[in-house]
N, C-alpha and C. Protein backbone atom coordinates (compact mmCIF):
# COMPACT_ATOMS: atom_id res chain seq x y z
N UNK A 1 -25.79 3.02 -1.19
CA UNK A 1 -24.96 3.11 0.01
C UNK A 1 -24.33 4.50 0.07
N UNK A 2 -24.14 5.27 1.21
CA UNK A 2 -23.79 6.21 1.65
C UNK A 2 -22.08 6.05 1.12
N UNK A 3 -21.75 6.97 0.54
CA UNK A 3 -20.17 6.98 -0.50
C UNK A 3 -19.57 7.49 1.05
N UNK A 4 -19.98 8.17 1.99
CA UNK A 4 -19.03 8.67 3.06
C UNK A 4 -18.70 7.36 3.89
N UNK A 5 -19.67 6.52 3.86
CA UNK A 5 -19.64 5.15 4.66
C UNK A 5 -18.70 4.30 4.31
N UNK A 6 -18.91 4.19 2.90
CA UNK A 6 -17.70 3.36 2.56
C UNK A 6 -16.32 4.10 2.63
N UNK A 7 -15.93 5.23 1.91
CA UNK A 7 -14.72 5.45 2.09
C UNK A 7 -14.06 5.62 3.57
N UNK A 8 -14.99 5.62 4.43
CA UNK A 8 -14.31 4.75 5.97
C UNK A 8 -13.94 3.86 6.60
N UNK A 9 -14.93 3.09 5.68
CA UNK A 9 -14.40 1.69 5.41
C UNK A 9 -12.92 1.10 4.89
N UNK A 10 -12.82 1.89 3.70
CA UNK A 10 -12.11 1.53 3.01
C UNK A 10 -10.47 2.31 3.93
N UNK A 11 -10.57 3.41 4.33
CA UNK A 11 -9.42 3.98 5.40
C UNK A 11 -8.96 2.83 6.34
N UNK A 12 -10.44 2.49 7.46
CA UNK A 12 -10.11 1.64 8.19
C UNK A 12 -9.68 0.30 7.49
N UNK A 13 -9.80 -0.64 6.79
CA UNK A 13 -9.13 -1.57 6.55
C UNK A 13 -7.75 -1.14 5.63
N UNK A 14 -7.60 -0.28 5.14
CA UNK A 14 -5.94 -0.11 4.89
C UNK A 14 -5.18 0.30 5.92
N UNK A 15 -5.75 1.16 7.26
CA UNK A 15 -4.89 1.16 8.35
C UNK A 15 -4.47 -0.30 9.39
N UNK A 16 -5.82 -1.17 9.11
CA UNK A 16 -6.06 -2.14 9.55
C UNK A 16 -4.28 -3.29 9.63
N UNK A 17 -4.00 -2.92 7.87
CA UNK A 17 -3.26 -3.65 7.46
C UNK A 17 -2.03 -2.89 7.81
N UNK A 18 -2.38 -1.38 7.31
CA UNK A 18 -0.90 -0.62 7.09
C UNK A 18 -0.08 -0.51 8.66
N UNK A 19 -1.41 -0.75 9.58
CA UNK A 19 -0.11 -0.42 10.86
C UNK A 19 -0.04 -2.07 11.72
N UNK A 20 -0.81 -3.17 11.15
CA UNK A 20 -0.43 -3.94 11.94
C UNK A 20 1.77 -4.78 11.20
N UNK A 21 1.92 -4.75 12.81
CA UNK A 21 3.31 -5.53 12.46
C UNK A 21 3.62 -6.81 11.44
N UNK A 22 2.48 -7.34 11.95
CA UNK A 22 2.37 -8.90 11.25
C UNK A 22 2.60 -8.53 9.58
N UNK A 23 2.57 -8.02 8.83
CA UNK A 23 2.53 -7.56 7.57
C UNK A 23 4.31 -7.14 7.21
N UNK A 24 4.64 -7.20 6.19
CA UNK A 24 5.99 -6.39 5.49
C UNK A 24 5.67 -5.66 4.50
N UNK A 25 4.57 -5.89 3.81
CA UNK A 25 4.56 -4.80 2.62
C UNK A 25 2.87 -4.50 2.08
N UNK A 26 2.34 -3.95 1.66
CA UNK A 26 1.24 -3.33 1.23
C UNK A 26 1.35 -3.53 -0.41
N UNK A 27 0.64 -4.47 -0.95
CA UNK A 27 0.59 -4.23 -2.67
C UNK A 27 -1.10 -4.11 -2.76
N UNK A 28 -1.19 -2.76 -3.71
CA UNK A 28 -2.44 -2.57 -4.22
C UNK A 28 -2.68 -3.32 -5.31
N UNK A 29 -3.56 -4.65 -4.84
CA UNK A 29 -3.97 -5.63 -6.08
C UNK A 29 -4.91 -4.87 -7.27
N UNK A 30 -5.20 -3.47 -7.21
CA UNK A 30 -6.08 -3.45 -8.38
C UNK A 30 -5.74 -2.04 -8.27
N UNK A 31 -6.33 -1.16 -9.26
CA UNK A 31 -6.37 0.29 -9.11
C UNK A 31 -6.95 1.35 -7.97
N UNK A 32 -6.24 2.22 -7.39
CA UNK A 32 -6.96 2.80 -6.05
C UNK A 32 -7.74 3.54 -6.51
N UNK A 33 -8.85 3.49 -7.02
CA UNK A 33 -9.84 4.80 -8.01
C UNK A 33 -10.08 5.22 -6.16
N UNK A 34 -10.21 6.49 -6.36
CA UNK A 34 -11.13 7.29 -5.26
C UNK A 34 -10.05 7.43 -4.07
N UNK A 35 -8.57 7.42 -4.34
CA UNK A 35 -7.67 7.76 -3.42
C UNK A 35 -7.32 8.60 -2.49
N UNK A 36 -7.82 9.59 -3.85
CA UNK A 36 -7.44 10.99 -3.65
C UNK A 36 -8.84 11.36 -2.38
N UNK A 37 -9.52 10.56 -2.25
CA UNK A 37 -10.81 10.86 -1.66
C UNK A 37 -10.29 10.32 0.35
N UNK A 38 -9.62 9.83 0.19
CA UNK A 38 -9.12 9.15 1.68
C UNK A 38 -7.68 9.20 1.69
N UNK A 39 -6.68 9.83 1.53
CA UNK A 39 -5.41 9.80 1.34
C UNK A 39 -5.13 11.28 3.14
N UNK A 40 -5.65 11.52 2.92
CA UNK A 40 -5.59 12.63 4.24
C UNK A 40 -6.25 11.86 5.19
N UNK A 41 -6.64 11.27 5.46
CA UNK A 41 -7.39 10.50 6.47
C UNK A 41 -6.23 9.35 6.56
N UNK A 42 -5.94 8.63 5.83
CA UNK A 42 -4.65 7.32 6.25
C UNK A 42 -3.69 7.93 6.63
N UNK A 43 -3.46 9.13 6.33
CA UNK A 43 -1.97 9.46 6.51
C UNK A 43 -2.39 9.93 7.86
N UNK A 44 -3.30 10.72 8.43
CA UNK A 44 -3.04 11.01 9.76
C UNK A 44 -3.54 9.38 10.56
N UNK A 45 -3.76 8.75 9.98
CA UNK A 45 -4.23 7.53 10.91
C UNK A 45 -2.79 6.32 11.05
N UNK A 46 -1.92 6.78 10.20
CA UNK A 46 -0.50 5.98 10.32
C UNK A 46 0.35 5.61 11.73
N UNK A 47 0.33 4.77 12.41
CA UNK A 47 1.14 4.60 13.18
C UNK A 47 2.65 4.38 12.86
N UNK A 48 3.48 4.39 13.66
CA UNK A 48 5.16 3.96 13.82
C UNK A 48 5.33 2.61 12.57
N UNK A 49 4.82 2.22 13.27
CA UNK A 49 4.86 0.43 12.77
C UNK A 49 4.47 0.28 10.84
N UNK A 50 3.59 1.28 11.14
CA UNK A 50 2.87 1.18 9.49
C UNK A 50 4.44 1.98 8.28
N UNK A 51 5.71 2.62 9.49
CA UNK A 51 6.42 2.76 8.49
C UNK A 51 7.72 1.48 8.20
N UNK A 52 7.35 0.70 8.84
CA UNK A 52 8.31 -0.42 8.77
C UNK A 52 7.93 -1.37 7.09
N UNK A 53 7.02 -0.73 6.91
CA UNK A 53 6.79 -1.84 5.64
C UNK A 53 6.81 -1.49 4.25
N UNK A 54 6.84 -1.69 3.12
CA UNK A 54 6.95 -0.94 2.02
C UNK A 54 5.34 -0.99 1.22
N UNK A 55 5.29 -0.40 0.34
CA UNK A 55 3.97 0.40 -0.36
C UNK A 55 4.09 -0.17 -1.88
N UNK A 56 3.35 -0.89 -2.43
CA UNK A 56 3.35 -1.15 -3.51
C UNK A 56 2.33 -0.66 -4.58
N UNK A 57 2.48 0.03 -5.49
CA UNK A 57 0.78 0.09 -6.12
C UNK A 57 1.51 1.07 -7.50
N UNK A 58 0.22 1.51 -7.95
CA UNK A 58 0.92 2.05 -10.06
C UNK A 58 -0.75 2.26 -9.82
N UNK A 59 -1.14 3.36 -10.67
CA UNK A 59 -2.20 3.78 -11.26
C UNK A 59 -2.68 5.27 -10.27
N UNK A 60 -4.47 4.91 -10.11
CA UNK A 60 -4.95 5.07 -9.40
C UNK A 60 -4.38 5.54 -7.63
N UNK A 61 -3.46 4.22 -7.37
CA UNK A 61 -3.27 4.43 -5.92
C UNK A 61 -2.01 5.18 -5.97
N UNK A 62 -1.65 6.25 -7.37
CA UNK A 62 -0.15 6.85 -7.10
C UNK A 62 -0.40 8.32 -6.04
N UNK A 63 -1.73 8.82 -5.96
CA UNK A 63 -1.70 9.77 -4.97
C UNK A 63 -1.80 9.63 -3.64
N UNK A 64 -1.85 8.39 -3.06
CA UNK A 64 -1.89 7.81 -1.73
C UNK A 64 0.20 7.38 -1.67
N UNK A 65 0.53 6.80 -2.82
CA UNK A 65 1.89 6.32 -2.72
C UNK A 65 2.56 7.92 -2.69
N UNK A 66 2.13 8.68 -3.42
CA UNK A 66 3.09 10.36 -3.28
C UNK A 66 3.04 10.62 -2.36
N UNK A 67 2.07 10.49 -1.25
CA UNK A 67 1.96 11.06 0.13
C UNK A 67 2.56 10.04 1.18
N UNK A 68 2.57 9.17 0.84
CA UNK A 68 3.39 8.41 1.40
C UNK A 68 5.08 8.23 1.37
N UNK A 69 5.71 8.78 -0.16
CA UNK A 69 6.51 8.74 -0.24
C UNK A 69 7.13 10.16 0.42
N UNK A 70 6.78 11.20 -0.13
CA UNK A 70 6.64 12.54 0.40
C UNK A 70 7.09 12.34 2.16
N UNK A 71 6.52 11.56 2.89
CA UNK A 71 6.46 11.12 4.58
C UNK A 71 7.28 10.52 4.77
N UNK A 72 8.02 10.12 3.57
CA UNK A 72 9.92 9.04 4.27
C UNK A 72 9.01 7.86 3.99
N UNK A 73 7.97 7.24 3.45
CA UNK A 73 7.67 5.54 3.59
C UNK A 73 8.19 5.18 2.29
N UNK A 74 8.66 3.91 2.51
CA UNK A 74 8.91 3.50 1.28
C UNK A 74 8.52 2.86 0.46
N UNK A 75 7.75 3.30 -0.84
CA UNK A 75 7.09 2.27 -1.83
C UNK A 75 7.82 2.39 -3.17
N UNK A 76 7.28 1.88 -4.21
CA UNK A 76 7.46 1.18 -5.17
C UNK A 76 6.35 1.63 -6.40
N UNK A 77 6.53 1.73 -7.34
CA UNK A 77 5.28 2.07 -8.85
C UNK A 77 5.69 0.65 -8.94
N UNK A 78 4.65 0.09 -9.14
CA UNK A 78 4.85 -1.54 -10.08
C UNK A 78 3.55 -1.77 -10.36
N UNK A 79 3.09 -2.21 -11.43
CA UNK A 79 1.78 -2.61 -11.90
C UNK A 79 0.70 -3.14 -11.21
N UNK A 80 0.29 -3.43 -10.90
CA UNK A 80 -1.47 -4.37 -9.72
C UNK A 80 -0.64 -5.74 -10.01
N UNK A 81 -1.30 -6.74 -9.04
CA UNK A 81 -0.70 -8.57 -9.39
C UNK A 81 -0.81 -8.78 -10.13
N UNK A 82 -0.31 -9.76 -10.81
CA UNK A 82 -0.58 -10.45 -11.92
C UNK A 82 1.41 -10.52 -12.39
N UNK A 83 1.52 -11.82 -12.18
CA UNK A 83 3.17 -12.39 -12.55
C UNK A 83 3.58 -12.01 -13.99
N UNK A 84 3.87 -11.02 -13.83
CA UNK A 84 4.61 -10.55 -15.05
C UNK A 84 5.88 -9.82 -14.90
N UNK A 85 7.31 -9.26 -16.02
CA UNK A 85 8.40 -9.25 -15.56
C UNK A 85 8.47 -8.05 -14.38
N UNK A 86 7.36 -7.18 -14.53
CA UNK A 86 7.67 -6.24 -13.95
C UNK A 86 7.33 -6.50 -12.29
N UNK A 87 6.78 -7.64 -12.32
CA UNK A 87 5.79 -7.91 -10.58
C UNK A 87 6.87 -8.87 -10.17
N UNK A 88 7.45 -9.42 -10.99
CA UNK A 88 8.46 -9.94 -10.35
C UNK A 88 9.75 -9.44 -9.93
N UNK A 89 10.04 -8.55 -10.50
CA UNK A 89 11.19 -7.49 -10.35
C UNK A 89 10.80 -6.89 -9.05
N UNK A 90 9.41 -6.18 -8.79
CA UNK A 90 9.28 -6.02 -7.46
C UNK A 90 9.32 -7.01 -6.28
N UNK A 91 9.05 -7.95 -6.68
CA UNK A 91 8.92 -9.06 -5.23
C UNK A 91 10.57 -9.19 -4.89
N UNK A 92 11.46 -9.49 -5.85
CA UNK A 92 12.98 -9.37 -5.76
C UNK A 92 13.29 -8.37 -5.24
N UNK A 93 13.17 -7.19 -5.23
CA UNK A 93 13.41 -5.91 -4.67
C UNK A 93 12.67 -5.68 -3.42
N UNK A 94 11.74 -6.39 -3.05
CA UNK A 94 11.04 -6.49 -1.45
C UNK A 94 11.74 -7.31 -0.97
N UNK A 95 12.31 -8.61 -1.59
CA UNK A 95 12.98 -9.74 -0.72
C UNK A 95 14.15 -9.26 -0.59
N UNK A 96 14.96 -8.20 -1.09
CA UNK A 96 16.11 -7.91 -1.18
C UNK A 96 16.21 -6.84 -0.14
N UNK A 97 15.25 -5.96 0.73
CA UNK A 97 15.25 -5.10 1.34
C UNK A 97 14.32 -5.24 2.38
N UNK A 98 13.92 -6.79 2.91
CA UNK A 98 13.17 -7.09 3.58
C UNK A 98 13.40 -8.15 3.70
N UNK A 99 14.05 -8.94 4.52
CA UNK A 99 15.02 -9.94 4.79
C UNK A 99 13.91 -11.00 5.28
N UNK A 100 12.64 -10.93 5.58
CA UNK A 100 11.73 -11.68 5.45
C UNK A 100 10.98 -12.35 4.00
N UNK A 101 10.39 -13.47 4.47
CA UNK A 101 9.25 -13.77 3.33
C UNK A 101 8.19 -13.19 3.09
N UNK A 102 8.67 -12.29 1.27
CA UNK A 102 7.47 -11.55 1.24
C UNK A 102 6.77 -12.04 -0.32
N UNK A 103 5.46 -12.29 -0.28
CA UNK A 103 5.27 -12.81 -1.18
C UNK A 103 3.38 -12.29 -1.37
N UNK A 104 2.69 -12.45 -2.25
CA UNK A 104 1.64 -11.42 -2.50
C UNK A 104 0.73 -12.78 -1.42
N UNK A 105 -0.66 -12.34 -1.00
CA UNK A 105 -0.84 -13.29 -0.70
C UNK A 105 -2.58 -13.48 -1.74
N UNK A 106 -3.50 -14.48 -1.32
CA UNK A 106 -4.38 -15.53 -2.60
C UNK A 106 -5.60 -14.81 -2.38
């Protein structure tokens, strides 16, 4: 498969998410390998809305979260899912600054 194909892919469904309203927060369930490869492309594809929500992710996806943070959005370093003290410390700190139900989803 064409590597340019997918990483358009992969832009469009994080804008997909990052600017619809319906959403409160963005957690990167796994490592963002190849970030650095689409991180200029999301950021100019960001709408208004995509800054209402917070950014979750640790590894891989910390050069997409620097540029994001860098832009006034607000995220978070916390490990990929998986219920441990530190993933829970973040969900408390999303519910605490996001007066909605925010919870990872299955």
């Amino acid at each position: 498969m064409d590597i340019s194909r997918v990483m358009t892919k992969r832009v469009q469904a994080f804008l997909d998410i990052a600017n619809d309203e319906s959403y409160d927060a963005v957690w990167f369930a796994r490592g963002g390998y190849g970030s650095c490869r689409v991180v200029e492309a999301i950021m100019c594809g960001l709408t208004e809305s995509s800054k209402q929500k917070g950014y979750v992710g640790y590894s891989d996806a910390g050069m997409l979260l620097a540029a994001l943070y860098r832009s006034g959005f607000y995220d978070w370093d916390s490990p990929t899912l998986g219920m441990t003290p530190a993933t829970r410390l973040c969900l408390r700190a999303l519910r605490m600054t996001r007066p909605t139900q925010v919870a990872p989803s299955a």
